[in-house]
C-alpha atoms as a PDB file:
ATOM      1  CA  UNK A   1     -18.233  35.085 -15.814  1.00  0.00           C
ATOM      2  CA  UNK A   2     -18.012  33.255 -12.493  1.00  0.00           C
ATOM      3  CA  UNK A   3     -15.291  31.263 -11.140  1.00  0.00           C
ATOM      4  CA  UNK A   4     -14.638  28.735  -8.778  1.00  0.00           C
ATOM      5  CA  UNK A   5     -13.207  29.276  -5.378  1.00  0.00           C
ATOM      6  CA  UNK A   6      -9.761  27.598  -5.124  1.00  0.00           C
ATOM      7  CA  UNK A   7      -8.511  27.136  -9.064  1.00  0.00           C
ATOM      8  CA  UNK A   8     -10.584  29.537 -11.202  1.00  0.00           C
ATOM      9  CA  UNK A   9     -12.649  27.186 -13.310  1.00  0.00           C
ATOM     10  CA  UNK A  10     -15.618  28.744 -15.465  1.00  0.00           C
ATOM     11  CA  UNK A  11     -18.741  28.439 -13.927  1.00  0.00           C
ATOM     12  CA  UNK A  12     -21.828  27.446 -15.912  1.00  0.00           C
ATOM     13  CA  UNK A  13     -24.079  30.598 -16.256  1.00  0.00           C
ATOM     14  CA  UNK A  14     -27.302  30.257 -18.234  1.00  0.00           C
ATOM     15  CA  UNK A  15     -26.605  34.259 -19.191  1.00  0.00           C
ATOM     16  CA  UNK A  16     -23.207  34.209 -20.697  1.00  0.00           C
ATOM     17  CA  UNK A  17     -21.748  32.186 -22.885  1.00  0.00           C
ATOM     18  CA  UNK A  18     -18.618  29.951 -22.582  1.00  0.00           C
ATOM     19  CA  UNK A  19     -16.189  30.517 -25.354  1.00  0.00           C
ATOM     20  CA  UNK A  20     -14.127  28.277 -26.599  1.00  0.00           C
ATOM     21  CA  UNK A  21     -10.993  29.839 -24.995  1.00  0.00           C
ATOM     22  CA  UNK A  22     -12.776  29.268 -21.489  1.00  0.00           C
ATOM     23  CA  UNK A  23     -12.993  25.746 -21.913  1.00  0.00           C
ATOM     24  CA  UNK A  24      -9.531  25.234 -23.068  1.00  0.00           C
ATOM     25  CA  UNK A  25      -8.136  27.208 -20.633  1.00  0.00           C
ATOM     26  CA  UNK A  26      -9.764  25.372 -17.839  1.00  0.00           C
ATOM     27  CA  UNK A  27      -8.353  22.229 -19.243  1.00  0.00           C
ATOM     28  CA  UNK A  28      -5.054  23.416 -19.737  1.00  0.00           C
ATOM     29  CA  UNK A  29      -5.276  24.478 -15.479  1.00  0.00           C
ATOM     30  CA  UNK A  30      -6.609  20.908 -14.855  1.00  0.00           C
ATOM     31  CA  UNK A  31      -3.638  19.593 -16.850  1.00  0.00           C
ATOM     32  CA  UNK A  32      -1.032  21.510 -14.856  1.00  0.00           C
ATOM     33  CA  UNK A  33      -2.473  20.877 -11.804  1.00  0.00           C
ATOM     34  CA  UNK A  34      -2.639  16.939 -12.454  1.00  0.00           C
ATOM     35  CA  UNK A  35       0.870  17.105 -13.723  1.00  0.00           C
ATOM     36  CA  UNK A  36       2.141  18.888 -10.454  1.00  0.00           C
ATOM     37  CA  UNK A  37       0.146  16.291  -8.012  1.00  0.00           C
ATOM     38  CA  UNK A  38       1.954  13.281  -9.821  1.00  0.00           C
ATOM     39  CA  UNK A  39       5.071  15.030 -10.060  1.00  0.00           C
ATOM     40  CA  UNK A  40       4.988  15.124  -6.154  1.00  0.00           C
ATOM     41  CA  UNK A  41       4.661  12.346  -3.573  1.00  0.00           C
ATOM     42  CA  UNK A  42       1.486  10.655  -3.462  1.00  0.00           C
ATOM     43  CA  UNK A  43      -0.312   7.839  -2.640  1.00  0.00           C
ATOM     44  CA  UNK A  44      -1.459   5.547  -5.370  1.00  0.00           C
ATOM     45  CA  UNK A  45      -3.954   2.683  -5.125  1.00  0.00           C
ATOM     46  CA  UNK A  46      -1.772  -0.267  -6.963  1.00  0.00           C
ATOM     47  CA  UNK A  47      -4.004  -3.283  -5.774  1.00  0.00           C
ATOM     48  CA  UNK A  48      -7.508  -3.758  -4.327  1.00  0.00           C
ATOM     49  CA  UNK A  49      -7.794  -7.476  -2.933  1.00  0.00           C
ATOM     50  CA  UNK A  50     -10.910  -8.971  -1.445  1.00  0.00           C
ATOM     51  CA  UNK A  51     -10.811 -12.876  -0.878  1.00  0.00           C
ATOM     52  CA  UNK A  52     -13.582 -14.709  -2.217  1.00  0.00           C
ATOM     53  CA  UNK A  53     -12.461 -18.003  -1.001  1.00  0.00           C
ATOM     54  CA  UNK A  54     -10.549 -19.735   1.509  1.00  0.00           C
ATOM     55  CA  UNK A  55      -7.042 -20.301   0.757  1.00  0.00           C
ATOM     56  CA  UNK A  56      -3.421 -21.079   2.508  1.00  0.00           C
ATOM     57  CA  UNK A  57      -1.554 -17.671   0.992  1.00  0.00           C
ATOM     58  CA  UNK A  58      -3.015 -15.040  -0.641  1.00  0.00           C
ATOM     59  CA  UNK A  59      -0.799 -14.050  -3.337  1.00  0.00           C
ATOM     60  CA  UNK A  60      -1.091 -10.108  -4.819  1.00  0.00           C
ATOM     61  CA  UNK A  61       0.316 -10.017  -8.022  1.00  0.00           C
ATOM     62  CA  UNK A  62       2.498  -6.378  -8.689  1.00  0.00           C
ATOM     63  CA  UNK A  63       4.220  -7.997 -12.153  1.00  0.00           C
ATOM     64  CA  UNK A  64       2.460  -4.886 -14.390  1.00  0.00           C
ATOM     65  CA  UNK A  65       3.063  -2.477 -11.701  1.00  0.00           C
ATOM     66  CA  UNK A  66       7.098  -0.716 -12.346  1.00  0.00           C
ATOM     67  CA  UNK A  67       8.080  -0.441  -8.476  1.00  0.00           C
ATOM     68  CA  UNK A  68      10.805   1.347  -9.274  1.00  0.00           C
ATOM     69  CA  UNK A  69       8.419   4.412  -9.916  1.00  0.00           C
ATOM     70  CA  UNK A  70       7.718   4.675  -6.043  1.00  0.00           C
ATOM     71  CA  UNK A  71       9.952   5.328  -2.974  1.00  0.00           C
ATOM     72  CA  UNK A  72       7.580   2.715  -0.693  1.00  0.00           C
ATOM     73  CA  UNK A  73       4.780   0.879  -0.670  1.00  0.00           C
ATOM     74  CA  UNK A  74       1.813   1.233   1.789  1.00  0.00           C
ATOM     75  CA  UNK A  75      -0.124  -2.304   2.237  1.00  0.00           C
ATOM     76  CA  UNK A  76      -3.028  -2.393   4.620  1.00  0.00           C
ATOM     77  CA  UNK A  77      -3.962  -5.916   5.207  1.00  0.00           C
ATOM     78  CA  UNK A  78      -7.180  -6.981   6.657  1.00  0.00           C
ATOM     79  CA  UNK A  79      -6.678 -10.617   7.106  1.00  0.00           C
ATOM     80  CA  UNK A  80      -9.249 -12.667   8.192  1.00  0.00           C
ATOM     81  CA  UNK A  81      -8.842 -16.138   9.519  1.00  0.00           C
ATOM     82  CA  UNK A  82     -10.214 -18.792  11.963  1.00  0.00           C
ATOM     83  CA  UNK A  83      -8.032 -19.527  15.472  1.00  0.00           C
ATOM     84  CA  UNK A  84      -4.895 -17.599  15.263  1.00  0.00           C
ATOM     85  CA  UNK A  85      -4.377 -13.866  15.326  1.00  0.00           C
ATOM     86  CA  UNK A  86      -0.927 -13.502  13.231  1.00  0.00           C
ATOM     87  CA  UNK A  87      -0.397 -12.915   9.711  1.00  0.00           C
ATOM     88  CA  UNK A  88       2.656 -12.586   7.761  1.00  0.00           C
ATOM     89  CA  UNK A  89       4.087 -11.184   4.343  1.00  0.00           C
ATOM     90  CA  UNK A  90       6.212 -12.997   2.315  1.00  0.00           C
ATOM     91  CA  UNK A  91       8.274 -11.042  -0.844  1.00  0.00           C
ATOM     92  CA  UNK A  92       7.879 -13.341  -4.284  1.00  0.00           C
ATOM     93  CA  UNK A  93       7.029 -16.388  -2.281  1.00  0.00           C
ATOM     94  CA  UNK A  94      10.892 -16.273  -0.410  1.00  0.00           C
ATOM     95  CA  UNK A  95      11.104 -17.247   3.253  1.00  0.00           C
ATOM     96  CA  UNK A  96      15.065 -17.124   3.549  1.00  0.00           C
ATOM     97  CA  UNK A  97      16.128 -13.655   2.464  1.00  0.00           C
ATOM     98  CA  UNK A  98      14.852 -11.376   5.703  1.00  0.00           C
ATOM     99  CA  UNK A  99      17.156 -10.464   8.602  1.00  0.00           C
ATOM    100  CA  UNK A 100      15.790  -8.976  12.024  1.00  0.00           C
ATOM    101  CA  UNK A 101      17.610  -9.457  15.394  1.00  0.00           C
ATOM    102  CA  UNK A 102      14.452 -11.241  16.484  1.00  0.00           C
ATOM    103  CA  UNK A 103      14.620 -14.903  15.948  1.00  0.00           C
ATOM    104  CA  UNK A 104      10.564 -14.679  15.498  1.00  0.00           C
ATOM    105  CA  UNK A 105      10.505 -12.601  12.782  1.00  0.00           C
ATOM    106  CA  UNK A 106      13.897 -13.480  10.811  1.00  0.00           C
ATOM    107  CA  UNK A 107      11.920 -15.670   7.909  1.00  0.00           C
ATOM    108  CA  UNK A 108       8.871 -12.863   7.997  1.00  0.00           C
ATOM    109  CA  UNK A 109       9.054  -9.271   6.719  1.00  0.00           C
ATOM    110  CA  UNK A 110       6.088  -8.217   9.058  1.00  0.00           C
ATOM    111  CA  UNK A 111       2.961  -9.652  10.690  1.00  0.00           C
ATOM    112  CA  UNK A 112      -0.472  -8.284  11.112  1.00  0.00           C
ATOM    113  CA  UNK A 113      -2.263  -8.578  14.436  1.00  0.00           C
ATOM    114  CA  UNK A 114      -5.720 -10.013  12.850  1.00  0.00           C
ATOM    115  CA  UNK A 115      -7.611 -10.261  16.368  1.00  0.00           C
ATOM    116  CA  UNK A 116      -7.268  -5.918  16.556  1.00  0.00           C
ATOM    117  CA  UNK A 117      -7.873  -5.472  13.059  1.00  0.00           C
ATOM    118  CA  UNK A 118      -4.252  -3.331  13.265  1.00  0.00           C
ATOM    119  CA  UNK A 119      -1.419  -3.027  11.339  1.00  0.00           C
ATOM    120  CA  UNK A 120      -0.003  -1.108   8.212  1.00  0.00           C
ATOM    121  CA  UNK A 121       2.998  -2.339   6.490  1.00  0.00           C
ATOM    122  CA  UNK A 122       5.512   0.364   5.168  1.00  0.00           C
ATOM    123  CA  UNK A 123       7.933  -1.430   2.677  1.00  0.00           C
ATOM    124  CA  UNK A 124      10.490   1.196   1.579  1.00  0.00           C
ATOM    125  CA  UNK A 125      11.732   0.391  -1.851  1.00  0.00           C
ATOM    126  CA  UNK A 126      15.442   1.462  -2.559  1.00  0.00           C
ATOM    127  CA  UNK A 127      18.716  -0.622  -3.598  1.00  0.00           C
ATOM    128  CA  UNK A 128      17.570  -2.366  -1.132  1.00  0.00           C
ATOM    129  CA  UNK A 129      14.141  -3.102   1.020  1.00  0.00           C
ATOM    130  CA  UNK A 130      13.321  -2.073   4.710  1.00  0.00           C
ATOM    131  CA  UNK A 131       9.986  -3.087   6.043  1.00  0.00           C
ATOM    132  CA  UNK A 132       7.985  -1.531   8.452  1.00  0.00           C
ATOM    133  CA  UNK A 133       5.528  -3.315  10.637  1.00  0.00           C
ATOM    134  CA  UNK A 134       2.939  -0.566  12.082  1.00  0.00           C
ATOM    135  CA  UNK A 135       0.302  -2.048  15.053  1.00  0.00           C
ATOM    136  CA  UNK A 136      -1.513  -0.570  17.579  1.00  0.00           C
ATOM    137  CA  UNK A 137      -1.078  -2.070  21.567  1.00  0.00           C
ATOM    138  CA  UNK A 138      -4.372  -4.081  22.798  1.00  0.00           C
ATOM    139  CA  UNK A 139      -6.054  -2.560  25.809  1.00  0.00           C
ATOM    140  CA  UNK A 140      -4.201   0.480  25.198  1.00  0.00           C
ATOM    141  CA  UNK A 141      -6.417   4.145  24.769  1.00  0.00           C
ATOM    142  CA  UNK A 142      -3.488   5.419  23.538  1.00  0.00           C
ATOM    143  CA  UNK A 143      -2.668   5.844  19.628  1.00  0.00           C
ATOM    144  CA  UNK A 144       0.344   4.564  20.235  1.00  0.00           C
ATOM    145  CA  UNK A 145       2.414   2.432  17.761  1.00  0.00           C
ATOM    146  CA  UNK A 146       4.922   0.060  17.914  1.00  0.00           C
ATOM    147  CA  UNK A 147       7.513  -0.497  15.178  1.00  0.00           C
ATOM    148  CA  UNK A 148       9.224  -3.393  14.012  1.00  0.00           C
ATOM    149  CA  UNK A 149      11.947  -2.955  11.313  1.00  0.00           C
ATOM    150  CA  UNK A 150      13.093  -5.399   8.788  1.00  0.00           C
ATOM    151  CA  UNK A 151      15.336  -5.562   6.235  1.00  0.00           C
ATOM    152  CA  UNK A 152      15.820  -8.001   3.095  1.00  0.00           C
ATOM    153  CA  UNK A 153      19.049  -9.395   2.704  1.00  0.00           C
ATOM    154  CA  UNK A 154      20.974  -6.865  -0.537  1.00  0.00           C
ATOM    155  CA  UNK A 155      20.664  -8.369  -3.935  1.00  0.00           C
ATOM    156  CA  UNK A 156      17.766 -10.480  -3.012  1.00  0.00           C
ATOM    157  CA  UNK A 157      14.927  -8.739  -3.921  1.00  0.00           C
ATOM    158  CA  UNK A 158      14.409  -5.176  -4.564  1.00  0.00           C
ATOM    159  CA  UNK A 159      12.026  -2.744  -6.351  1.00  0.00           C
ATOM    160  CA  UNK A 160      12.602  -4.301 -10.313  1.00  0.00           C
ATOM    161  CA  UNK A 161      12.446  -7.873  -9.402  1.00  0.00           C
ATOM    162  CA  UNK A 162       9.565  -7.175  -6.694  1.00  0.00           C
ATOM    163  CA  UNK A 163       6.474  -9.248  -8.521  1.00  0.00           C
ATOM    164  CA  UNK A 164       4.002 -10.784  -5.565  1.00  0.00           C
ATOM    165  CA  UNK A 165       3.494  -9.894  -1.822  1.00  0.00           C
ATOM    166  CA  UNK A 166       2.130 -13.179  -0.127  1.00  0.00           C
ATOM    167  CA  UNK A 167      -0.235 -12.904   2.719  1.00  0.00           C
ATOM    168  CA  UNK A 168      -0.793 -16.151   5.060  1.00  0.00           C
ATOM    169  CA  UNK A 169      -1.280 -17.227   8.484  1.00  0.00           C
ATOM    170  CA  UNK A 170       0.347 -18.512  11.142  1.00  0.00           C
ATOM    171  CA  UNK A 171      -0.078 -21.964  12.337  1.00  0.00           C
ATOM    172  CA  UNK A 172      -0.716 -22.646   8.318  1.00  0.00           C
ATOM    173  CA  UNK A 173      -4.932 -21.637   9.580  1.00  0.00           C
ATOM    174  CA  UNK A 174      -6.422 -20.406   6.369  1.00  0.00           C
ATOM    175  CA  UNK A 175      -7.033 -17.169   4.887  1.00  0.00           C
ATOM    176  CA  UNK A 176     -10.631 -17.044   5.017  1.00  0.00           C
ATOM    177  CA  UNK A 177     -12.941 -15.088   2.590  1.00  0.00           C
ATOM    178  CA  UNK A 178     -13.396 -11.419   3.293  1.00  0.00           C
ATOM    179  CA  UNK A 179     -10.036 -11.005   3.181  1.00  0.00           C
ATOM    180  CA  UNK A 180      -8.775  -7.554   2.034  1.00  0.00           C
ATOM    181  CA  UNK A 181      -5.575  -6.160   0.995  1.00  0.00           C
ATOM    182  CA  UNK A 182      -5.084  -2.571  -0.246  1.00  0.00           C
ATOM    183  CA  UNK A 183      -1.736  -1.453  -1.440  1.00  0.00           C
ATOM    184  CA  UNK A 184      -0.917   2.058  -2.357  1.00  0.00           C
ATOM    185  CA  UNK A 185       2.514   3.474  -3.619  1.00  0.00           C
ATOM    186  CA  UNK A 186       4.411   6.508  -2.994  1.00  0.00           C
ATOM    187  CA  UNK A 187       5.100   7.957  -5.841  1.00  0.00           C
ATOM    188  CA  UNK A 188       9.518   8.535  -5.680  1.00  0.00           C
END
């Protein structure tokens, strides 16, 4: 019988026949190797937002999702809106519980540069939560990235009281429709 190339999976062939103990053996490899892939670190897709409407915050709701099941999150916002060119992320809907040594950011845990289409957003989730802000510079060739680091204040928020990331613009411009927002998890 043939086999595939990289696990050794039965191949249909219209002159032998596939016993039983083929099939459940290449089950029993698919199992294993499932098993071992979410055993290990890996990205999961926990939200899939697209805006249908225009609207002052986009809230994503992560209240069936266990965060405590992942080491960080991975959030790739693609906000769209009107004048301005800033978005920003708000944990649960707080505004006083994120500490920077930039006076800008010190109510935000990260912004988005919506004019480049950049940014990625790397929230680590431990006994406490660091934020990431990835962005790429204008005008620059270069895939270069700067990074601004945030942390919530302890006790305020972490992974099992983590329910809603809200999305919203500066300026309070809206959110306008086309919005996306894709949020993966690493599995801890």
């Amino acid at each position: 019988m043939k086999k595939t190339h990289h696990y050794g999976l039965c191949k249909w062939d219209a002159e032998v026949s596939i016993l039983q103990e083929d099939f459940n053996s290449d089950n029993q490899k698919i199992d294993e190797t499932m098993a071992a892939l979410k055993a290990g670190n890996y990205f999961e897709k926990l939200a899939d937002v697209t805006t249908t409407q225009s609207c002052q915050q986009l809230d994503v709701d992560l209240s069936e999702v266990d965060l405590t099941q992942y080491d960080r999150l991975i959030i790739h916002p693609m906000i769209k809106t009107d004048t301005v060119h800033a978005a920003f992320l708000r944990l649960n809907g707080r505004s006083d519980m994120i500490y920077s040594r930039g006076d800008y950011f010190a109510t935000f845990c990260t912004s988005y540069d919506t004019d480049m289409g950049a940014g990625e957003v790397e929230l680590i989730l431990d006994n406490f939560l660091l934020g990431r802000n990835l962005y790429a510079e204008p005008d620059d060739p270069r895939p270069t990235v700067n990074e601004m680091f945030l942390a919530v204040n302890p006790g305020t928020v972490v992974p099992a009281n983590l329910r809603q990331l809200n999305f919203y613009c500066s300026g309070s411009r809206p959110v306008l429709p086309g919005t996306k927002v894709r949020i993966y998890g690493v599995r801890a």
